[in-house]
PDB file of N, CA and C in Angstrom:
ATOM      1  N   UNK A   1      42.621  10.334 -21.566  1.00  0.00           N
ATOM      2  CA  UNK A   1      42.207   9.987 -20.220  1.00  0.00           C
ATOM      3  C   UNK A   1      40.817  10.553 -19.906  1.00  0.00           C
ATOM      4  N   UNK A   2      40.846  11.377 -20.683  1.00  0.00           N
ATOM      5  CA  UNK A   2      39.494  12.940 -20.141  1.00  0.00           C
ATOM      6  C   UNK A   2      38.069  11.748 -20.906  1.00  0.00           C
ATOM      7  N   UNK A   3      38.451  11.243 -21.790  1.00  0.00           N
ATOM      8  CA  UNK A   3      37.650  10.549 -22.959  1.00  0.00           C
ATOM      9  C   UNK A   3      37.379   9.242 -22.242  1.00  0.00           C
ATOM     10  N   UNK A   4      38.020   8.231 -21.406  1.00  0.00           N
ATOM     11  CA  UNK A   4      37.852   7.166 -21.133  1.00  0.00           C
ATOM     12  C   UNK A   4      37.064   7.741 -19.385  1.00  0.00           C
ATOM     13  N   UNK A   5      36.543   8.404 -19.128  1.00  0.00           N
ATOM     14  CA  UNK A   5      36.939   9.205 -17.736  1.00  0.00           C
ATOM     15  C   UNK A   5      35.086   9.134 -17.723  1.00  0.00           C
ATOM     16  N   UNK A   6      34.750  10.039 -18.850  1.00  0.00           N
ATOM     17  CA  UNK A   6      33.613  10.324 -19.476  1.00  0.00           C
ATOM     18  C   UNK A   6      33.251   9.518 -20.222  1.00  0.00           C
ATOM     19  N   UNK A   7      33.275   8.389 -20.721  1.00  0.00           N
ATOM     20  CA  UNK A   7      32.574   7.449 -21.355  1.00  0.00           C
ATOM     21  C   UNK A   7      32.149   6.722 -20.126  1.00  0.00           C
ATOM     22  N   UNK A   8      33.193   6.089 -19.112  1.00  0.00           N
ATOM     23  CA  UNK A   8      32.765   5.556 -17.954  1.00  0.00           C
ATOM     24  C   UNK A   8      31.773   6.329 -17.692  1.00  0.00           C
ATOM     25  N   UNK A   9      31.678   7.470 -17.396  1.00  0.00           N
ATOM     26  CA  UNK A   9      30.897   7.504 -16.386  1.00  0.00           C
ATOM     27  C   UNK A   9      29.011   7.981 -16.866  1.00  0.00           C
ATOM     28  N   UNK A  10      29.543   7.934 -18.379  1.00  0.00           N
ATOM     29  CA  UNK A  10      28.377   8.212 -19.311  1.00  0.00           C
ATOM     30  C   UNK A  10      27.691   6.537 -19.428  1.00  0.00           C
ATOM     31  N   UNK A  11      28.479   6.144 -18.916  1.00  0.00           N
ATOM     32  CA  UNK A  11      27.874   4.365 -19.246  1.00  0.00           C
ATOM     33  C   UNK A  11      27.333   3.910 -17.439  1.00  0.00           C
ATOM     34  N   UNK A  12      27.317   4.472 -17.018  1.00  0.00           N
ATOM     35  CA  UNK A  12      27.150   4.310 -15.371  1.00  0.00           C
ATOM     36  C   UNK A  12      26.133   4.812 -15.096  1.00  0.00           C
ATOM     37  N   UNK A  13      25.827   6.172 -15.887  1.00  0.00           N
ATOM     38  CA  UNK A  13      24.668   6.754 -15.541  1.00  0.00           C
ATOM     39  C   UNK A  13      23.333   6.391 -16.447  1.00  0.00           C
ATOM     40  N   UNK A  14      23.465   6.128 -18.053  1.00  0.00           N
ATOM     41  CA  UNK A  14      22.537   5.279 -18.395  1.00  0.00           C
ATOM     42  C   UNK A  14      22.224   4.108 -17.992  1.00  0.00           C
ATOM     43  N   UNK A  15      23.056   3.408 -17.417  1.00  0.00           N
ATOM     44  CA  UNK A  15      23.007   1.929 -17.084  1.00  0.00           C
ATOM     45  C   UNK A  15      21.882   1.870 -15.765  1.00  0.00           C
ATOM     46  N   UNK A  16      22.217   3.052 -15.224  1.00  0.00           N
ATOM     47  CA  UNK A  16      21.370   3.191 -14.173  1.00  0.00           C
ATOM     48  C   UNK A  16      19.975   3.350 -14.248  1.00  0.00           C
ATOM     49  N   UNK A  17      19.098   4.030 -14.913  1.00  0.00           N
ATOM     50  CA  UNK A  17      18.022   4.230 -15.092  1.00  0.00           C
ATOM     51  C   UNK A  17      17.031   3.554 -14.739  1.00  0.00           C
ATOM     52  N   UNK A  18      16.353   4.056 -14.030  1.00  0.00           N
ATOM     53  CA  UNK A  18      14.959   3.383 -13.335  1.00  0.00           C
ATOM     54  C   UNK A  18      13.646   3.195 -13.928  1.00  0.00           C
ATOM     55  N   UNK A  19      13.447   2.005 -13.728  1.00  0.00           N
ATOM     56  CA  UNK A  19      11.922   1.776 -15.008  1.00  0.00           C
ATOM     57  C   UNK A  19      11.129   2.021 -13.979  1.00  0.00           C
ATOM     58  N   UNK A  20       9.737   2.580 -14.230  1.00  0.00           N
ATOM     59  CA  UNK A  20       8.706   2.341 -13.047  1.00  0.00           C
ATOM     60  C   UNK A  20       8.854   0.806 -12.918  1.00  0.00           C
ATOM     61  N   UNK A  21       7.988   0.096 -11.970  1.00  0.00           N
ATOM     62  CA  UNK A  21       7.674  -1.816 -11.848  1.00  0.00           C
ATOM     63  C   UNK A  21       6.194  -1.563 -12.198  1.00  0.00           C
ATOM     64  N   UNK A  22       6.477  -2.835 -13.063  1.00  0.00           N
ATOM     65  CA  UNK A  22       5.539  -3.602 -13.569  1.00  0.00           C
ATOM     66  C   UNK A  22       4.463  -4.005 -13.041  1.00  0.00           C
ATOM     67  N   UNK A  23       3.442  -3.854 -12.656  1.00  0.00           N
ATOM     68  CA  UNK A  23       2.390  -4.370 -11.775  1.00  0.00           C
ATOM     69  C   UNK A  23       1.932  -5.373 -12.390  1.00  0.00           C
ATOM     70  N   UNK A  24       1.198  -6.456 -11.963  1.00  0.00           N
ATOM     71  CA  UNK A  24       0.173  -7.372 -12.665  1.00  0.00           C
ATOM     72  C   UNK A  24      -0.709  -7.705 -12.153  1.00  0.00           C
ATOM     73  N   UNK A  25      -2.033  -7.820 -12.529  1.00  0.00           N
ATOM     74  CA  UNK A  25      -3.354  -7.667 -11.699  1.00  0.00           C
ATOM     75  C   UNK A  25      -3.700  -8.862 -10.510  1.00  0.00           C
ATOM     76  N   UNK A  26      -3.761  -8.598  -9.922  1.00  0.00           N
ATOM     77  CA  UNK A  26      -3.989 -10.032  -9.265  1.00  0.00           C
ATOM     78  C   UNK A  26      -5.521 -10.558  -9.201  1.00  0.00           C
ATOM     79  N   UNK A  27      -5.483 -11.847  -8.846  1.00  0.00           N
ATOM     80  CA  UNK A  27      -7.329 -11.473  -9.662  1.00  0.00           C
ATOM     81  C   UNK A  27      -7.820 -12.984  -8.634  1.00  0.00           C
ATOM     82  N   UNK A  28      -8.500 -13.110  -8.176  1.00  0.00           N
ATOM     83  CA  UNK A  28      -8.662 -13.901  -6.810  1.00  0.00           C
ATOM     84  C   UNK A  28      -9.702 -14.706  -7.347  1.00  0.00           C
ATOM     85  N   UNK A  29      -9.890 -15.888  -6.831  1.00  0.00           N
ATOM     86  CA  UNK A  29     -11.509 -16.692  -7.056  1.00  0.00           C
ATOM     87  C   UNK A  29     -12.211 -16.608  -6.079  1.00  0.00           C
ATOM     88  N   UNK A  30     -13.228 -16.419  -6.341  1.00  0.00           N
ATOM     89  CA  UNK A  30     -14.219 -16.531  -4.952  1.00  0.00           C
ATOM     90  C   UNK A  30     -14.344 -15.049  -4.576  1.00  0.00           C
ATOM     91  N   UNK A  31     -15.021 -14.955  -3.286  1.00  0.00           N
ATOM     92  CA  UNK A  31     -15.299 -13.732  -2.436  1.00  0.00           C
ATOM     93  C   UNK A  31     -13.750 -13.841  -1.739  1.00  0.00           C
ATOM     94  N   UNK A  32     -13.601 -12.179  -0.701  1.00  0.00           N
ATOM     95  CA  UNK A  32     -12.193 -12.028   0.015  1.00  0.00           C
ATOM     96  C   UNK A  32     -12.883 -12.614   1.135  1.00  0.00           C
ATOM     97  N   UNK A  33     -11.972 -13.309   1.768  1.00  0.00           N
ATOM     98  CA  UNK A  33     -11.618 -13.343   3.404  1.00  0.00           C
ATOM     99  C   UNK A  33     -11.875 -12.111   4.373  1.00  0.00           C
ATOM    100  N   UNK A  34     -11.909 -12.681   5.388  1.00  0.00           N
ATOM    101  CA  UNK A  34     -11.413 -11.356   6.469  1.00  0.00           C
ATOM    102  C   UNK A  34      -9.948 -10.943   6.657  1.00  0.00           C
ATOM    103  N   UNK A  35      -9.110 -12.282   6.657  1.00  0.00           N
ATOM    104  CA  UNK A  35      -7.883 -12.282   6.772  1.00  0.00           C
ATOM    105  C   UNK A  35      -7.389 -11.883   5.636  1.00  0.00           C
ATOM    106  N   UNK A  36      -7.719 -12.112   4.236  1.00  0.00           N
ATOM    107  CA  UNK A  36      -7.419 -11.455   2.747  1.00  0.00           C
ATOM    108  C   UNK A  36      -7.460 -10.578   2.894  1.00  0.00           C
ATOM    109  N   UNK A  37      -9.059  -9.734   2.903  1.00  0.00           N
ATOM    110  CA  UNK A  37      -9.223  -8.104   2.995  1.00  0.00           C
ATOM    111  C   UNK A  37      -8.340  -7.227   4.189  1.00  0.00           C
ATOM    112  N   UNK A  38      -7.739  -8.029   5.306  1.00  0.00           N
ATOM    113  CA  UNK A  38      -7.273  -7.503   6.279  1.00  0.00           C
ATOM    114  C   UNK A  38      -5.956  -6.929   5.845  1.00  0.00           C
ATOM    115  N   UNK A  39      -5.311  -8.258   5.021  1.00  0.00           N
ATOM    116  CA  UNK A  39      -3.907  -7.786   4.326  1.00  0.00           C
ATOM    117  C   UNK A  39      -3.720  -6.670   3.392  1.00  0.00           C
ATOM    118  N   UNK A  40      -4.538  -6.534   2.636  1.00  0.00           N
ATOM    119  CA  UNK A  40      -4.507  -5.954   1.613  1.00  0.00           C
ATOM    120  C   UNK A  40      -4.426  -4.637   1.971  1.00  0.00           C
ATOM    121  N   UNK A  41      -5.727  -4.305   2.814  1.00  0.00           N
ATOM    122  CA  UNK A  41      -6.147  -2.655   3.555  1.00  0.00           C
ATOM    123  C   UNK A  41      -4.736  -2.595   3.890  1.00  0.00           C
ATOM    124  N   UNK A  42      -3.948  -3.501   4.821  1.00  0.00           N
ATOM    125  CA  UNK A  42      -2.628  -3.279   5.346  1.00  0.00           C
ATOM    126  C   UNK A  42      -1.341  -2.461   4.493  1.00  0.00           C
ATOM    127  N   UNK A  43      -1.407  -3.494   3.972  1.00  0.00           N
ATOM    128  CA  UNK A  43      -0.098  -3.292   2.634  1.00  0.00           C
ATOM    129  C   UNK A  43      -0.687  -1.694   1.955  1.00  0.00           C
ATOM    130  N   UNK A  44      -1.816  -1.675   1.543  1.00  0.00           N
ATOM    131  CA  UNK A  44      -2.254  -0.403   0.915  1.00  0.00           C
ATOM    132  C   UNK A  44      -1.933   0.718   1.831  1.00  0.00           C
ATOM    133  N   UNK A  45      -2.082   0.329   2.886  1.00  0.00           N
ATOM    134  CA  UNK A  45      -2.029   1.394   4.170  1.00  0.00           C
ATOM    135  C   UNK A  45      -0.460   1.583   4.370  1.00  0.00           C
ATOM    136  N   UNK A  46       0.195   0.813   4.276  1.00  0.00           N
ATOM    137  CA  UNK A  46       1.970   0.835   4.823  1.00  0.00           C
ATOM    138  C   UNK A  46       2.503   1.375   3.413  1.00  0.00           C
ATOM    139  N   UNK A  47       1.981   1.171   2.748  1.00  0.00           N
ATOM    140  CA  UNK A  47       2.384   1.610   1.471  1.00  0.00           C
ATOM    141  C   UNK A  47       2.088   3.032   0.993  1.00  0.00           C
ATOM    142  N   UNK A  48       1.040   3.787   1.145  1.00  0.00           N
ATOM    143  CA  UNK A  48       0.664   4.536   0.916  1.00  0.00           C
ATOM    144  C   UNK A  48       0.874   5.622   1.959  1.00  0.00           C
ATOM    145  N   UNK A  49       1.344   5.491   3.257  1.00  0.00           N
ATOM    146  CA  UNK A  49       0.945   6.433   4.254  1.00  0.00           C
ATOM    147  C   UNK A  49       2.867   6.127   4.820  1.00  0.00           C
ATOM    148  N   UNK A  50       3.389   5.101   4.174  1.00  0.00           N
ATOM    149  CA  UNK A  50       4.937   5.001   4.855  1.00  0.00           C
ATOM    150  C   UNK A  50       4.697   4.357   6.180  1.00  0.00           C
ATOM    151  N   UNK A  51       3.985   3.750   6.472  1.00  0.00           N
ATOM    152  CA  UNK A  51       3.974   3.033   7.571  1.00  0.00           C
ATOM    153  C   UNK A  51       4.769   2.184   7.666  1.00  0.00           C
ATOM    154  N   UNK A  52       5.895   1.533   8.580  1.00  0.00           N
ATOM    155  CA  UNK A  52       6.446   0.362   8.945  1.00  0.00           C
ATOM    156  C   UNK A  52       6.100  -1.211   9.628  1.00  0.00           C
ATOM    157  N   UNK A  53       5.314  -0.479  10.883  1.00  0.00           N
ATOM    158  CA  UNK A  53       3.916  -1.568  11.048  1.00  0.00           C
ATOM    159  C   UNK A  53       2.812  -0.872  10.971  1.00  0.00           C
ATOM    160  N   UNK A  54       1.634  -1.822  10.615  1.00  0.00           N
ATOM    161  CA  UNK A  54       0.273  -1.632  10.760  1.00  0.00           C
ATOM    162  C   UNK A  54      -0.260  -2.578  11.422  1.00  0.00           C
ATOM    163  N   UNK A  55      -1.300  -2.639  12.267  1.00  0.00           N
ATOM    164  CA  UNK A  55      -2.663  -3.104  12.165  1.00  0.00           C
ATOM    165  C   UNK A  55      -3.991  -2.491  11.649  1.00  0.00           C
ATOM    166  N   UNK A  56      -4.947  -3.830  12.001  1.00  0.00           N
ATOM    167  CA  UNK A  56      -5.990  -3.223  11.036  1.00  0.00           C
ATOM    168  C   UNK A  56      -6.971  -4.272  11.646  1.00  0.00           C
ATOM    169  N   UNK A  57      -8.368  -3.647  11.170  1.00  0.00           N
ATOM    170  CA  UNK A  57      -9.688  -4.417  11.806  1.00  0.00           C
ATOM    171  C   UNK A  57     -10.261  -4.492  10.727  1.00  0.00           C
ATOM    172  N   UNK A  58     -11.048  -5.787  10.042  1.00  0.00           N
ATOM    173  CA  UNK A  58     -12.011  -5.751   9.222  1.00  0.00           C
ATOM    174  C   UNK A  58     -13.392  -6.226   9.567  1.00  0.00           C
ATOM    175  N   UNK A  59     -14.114  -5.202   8.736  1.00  0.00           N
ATOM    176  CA  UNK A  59     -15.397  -5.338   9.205  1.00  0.00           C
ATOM    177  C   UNK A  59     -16.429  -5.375   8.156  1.00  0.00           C
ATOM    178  N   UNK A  60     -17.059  -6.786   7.703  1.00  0.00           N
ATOM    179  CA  UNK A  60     -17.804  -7.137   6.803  1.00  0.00           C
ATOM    180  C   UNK A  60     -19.321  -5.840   6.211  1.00  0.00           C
ATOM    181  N   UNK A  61     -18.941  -5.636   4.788  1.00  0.00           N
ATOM    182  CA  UNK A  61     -19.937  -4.536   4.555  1.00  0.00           C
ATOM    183  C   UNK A  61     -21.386  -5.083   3.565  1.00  0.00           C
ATOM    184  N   UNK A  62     -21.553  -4.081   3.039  1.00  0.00           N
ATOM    185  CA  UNK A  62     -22.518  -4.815   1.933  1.00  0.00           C
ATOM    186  C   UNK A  62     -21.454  -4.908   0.686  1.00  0.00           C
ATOM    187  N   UNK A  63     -21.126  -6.106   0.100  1.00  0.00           N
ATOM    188  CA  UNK A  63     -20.526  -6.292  -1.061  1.00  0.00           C
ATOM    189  C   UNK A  63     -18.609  -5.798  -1.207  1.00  0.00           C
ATOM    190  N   UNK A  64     -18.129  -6.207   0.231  1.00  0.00           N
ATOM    191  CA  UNK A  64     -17.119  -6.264   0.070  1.00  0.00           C
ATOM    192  C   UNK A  64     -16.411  -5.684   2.123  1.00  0.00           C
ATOM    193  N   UNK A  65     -15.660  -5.450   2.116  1.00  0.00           N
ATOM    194  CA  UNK A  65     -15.182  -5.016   3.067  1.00  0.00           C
ATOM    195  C   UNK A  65     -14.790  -3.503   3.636  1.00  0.00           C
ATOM    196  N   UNK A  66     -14.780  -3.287   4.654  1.00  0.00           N
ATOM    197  CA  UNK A  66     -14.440  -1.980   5.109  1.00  0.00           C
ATOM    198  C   UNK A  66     -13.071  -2.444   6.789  1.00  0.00           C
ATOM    199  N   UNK A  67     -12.267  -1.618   6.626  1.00  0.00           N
ATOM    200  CA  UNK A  67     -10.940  -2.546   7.403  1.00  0.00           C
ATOM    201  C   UNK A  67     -10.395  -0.842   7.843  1.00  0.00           C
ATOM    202  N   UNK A  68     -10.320  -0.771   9.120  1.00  0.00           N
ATOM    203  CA  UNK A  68      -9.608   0.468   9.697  1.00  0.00           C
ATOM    204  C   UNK A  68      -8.031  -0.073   9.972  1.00  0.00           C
ATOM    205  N   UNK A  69      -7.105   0.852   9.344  1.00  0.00           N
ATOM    206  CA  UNK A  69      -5.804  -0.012   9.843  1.00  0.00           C
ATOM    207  C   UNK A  69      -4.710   2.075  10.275  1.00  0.00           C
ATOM    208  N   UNK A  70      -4.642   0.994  11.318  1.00  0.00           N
ATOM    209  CA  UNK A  70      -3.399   2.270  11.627  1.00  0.00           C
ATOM    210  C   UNK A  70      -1.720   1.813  12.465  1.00  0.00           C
ATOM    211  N   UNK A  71      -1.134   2.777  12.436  1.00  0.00           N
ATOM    212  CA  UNK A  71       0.100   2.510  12.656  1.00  0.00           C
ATOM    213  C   UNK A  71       0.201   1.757  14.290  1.00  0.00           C
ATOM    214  N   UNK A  72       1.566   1.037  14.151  1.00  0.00           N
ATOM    215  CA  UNK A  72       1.526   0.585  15.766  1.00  0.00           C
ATOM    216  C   UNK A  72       3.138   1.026  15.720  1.00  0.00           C
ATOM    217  N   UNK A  73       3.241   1.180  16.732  1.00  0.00           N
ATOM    218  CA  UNK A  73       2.412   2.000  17.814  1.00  0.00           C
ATOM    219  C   UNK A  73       1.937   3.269  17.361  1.00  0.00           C
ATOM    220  N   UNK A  74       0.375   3.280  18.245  1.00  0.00           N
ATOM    221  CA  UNK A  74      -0.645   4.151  17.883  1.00  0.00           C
ATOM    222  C   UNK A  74      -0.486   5.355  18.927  1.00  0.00           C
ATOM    223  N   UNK A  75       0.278   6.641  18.384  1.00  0.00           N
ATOM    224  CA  UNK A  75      -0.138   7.567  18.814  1.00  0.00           C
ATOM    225  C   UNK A  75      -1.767   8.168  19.552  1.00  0.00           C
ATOM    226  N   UNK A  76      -1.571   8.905  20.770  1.00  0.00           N
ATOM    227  CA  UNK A  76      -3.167   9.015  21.314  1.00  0.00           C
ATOM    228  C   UNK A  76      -3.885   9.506  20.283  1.00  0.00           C
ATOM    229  N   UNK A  77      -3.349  10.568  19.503  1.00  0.00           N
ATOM    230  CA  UNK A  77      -4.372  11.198  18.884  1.00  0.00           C
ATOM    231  C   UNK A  77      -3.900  11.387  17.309  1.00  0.00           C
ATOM    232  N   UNK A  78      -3.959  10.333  16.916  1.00  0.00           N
ATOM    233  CA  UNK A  78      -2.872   9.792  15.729  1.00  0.00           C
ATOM    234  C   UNK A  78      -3.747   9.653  14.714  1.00  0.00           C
ATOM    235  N   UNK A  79      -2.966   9.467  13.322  1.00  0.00           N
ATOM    236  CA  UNK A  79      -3.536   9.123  12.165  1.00  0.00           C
ATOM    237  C   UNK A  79      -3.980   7.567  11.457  1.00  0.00           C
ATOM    238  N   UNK A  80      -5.354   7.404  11.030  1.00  0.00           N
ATOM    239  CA  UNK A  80      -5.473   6.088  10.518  1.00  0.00           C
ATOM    240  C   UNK A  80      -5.911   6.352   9.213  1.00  0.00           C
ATOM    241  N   UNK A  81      -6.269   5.183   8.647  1.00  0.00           N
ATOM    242  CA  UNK A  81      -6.978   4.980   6.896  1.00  0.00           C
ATOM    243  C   UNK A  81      -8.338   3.879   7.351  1.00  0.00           C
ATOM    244  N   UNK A  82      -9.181   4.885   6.481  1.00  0.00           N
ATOM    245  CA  UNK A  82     -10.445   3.816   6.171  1.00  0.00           C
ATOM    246  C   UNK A  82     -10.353   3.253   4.620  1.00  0.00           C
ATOM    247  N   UNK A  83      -9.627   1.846   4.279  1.00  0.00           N
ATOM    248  CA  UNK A  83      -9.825   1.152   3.432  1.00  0.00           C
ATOM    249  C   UNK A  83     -11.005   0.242   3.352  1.00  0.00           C
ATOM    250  N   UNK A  84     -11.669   0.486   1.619  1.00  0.00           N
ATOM    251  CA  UNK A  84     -12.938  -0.377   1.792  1.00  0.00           C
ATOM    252  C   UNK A  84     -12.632  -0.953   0.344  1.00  0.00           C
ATOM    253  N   UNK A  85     -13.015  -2.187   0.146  1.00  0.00           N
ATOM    254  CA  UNK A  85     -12.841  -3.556  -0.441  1.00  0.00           C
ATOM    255  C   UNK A  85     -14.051  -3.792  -0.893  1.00  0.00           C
ATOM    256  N   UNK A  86     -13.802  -3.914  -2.228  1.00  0.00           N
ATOM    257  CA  UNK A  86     -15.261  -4.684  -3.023  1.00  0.00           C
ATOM    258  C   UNK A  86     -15.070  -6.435  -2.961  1.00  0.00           C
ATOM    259  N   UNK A  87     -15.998  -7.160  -3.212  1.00  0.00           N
ATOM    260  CA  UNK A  87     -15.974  -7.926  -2.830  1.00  0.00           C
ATOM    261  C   UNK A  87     -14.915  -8.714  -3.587  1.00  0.00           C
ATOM    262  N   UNK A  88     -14.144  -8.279  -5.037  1.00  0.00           N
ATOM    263  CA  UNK A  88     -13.478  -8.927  -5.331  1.00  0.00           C
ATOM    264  C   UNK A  88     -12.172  -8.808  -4.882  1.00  0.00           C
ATOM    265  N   UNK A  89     -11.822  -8.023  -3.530  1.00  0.00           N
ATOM    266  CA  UNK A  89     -10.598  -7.496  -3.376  1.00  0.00           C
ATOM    267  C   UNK A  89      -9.823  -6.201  -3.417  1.00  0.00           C
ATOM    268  N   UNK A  90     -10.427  -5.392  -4.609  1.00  0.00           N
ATOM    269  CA  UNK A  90     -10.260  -4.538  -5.096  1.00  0.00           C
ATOM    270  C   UNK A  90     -10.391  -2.948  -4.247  1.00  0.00           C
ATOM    271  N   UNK A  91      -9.289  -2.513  -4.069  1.00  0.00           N
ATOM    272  CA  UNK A  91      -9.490  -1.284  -3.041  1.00  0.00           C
ATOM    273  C   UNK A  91     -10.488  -0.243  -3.913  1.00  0.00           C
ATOM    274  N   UNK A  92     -11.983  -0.117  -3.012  1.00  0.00           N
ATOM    275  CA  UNK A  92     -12.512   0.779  -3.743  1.00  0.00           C
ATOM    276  C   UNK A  92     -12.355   2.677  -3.490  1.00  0.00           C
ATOM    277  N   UNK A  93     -11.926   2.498  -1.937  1.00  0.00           N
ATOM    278  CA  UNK A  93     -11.960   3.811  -1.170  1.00  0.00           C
ATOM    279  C   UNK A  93     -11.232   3.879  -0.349  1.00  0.00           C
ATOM    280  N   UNK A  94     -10.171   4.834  -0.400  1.00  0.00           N
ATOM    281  CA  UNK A  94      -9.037   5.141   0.360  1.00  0.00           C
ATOM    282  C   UNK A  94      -9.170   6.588   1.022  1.00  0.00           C
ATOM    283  N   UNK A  95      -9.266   6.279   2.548  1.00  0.00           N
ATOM    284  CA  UNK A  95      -9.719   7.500   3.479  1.00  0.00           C
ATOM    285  C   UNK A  95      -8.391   8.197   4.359  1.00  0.00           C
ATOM    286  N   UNK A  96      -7.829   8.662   4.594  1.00  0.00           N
ATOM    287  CA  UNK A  96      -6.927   8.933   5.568  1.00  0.00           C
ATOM    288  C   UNK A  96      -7.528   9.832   6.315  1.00  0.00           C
ATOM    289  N   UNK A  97      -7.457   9.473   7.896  1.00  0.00           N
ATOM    290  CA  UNK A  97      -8.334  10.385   8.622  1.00  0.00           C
ATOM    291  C   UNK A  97      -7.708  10.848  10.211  1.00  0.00           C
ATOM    292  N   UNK A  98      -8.089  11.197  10.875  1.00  0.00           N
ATOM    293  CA  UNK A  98      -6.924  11.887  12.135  1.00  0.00           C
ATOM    294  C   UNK A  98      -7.886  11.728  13.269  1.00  0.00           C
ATOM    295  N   UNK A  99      -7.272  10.939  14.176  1.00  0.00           N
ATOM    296  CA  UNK A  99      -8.302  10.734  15.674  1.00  0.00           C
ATOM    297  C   UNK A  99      -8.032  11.738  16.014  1.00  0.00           C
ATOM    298  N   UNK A 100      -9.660  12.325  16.889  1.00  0.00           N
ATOM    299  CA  UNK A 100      -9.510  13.411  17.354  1.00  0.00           C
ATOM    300  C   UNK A 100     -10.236  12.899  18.672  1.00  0.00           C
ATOM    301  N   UNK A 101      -9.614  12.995  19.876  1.00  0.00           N
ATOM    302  CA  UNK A 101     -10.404  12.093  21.365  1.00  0.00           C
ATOM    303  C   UNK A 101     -11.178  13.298  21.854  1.00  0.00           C
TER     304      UNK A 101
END
């Protein structure tokens, strides 16, 4: 019993094992959007900081984008990210920074 008890549960716990995920590059034609670069800063931002919602503002730079996105609801004196975007999409600079009024 002790033997079938422990094999179960030796087969439950390998079975389980977590692979990291697979990423795959995503790779865009053309220059980003506003609305492209807007998403992206987003997702990077909810992703990285645990955010549930975000907004975010993008604002056209030299050779790609720069997009402030912070949580909503926005605490008065709360935390945001300065994400900036090369022109192919590509997050070049990830800022996390703290309003101070």
């Amino acid at each position: 019993m002790k033997c079938i008890i422990t094999t179960g549960a030796s087969a439950l716990l390998l079975g389980c094992t977590h692979l990291p995920a697979l990423r795959t590059p995503v790779h865009h034609s053309g220059s980003v959007t506003e609305a492209r670069a807007n998403a992206i800063a987003q997702a990077a931002a909810a992703a990285g900081e645990n955010w549930k919602r975000v907004d975010g503002v993008a604002r056209k730079i030299d050779g790609g984008w720069a997009v402030l996105v912070c949580p909503v609801p926005t605490p008065d004196a709360g935390t945001y990210v300065l994400v900036t975007l090369d022109a192919s999409g590509q997050v070049t600079k990830y800022e996390k920074q703290k309003y101070e009024p």
